[in-house]
N, C-alpha and C. Protein backbone atom coordinates (compact mmCIF):
# COMPACT_ATOMS: atom_id res chain seq x y z
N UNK A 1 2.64 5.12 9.27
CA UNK A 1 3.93 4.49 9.17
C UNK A 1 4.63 5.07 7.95
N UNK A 2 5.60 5.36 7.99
CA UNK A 2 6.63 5.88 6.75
C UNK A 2 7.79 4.99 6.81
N UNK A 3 8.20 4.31 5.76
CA UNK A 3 9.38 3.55 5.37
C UNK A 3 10.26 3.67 4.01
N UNK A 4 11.40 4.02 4.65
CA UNK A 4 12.34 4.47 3.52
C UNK A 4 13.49 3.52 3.18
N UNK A 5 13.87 3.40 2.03
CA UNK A 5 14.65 2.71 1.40
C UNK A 5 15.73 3.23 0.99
N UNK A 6 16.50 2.66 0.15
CA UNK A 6 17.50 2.48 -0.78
C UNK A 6 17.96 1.48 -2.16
N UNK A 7 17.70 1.66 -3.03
CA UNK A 7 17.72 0.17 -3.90
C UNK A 7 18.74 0.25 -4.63
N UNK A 8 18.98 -0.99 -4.86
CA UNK A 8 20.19 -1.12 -5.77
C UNK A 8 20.30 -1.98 -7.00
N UNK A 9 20.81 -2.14 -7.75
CA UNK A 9 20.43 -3.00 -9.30
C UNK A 9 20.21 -4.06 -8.71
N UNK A 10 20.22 -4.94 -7.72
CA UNK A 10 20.16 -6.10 -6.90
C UNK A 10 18.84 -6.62 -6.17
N UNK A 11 17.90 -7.13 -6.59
CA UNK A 11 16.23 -7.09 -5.92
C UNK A 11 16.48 -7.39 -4.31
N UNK A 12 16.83 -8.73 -4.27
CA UNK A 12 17.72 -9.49 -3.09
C UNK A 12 15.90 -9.27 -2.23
N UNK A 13 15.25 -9.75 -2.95
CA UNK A 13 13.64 -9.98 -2.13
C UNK A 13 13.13 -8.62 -1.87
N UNK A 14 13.08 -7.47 -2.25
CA UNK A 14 12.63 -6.52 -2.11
C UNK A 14 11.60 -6.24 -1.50
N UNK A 15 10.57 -6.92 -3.12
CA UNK A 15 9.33 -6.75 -3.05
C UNK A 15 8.56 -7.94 -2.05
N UNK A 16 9.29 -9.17 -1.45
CA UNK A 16 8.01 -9.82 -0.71
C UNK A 16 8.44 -9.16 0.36
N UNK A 17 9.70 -8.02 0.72
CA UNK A 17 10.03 -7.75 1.96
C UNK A 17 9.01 -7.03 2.14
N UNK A 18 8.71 -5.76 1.18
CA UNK A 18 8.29 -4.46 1.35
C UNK A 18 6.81 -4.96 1.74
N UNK A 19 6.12 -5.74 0.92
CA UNK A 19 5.05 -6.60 1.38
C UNK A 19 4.43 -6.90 2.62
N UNK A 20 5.65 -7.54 2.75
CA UNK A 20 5.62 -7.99 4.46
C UNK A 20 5.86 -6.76 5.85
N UNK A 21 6.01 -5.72 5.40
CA UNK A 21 6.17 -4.49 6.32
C UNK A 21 5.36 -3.89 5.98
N UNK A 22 4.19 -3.73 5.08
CA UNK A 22 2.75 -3.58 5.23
C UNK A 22 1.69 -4.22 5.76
N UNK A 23 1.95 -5.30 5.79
CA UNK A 23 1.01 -6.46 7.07
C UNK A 23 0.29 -5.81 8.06
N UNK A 24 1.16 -5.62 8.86
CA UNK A 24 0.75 -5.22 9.96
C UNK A 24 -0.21 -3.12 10.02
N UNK A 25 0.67 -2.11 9.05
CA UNK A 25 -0.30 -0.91 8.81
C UNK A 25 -1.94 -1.52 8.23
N UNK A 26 -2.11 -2.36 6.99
CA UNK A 26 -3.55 -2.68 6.94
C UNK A 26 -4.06 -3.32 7.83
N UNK A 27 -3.83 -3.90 8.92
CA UNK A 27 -4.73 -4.41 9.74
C UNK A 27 -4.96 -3.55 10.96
N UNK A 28 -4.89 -2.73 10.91
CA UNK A 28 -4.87 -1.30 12.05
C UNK A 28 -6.09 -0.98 11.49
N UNK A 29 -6.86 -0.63 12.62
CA UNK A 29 -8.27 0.05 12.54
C UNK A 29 -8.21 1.41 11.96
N UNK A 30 -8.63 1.99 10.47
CA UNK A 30 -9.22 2.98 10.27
C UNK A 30 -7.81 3.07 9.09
N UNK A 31 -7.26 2.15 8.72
CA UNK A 31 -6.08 1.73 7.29
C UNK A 31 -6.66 2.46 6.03
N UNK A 32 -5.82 3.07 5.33
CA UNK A 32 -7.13 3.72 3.97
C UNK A 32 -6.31 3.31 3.21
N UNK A 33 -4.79 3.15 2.87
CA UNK A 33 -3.88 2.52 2.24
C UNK A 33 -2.77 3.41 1.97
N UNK A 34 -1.96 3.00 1.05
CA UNK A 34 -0.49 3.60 1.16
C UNK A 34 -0.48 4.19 -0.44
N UNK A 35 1.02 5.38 -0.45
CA UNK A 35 1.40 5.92 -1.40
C UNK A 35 2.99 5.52 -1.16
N UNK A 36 3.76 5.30 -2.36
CA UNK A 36 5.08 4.85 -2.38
C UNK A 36 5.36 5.65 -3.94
N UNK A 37 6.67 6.15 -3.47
CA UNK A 37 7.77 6.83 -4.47
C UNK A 37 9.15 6.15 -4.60
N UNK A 38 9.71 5.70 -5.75
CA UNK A 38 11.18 5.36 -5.60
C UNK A 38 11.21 4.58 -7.14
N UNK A 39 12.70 4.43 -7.14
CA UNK A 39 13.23 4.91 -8.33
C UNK A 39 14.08 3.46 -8.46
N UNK A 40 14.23 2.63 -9.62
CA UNK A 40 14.74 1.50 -9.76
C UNK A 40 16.21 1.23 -8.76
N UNK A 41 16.94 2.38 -9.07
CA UNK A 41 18.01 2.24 -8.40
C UNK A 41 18.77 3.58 -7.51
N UNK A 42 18.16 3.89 -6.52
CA UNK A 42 17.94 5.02 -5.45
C UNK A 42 17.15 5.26 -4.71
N UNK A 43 16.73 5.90 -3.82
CA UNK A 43 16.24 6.17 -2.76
C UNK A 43 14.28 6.00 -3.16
N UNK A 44 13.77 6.16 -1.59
CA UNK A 44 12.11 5.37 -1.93
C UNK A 44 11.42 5.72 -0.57
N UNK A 45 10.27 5.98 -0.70
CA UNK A 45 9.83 6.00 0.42
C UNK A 45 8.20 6.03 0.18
N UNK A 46 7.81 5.43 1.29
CA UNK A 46 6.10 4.79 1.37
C UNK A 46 5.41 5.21 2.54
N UNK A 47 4.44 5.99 2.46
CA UNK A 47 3.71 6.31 3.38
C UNK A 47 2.25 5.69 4.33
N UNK A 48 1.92 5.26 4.82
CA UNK A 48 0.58 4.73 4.99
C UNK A 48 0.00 5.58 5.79
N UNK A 49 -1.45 5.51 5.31
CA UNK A 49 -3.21 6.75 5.47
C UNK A 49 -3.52 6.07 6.38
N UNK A 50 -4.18 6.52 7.09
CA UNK A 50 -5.03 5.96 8.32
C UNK A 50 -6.00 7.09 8.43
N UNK A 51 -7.34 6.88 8.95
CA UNK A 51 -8.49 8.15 9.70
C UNK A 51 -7.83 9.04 10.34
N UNK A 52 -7.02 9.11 11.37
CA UNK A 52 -6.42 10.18 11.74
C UNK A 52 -4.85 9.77 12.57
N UNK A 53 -4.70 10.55 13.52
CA UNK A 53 -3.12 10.30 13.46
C UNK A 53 -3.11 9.93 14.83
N UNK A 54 -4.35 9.23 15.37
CA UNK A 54 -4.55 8.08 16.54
C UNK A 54 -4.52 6.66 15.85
């Protein structure tokens, strides 16, 4: 799963969002976990690992 953003000086729930749109990648069989890049106020993006790309 890859999810990209945009942020703005404004949280407006960010972080229990971003949270909550990982739920569902860790409970997938063979989950190894995620890497995320982004910048207080600009662009972002989060990747999630899995065993392979089944």
């Amino acid at each position: 799963m890859v999810f990209t953003s945009v942020r703005t000086a404004h949280d407006n729930g960010y972080g229990e969002t971003a949270g909550r749109l990982l739920e569902p990648a860790a409970g997938q069989p063979g989950f190894r976990g995620v890497d995320s890049a982004d910048g207080a106020d600009g662009p972002g993006i989060t990747v999630s690992h899995g065993k392979s790309e089944e």
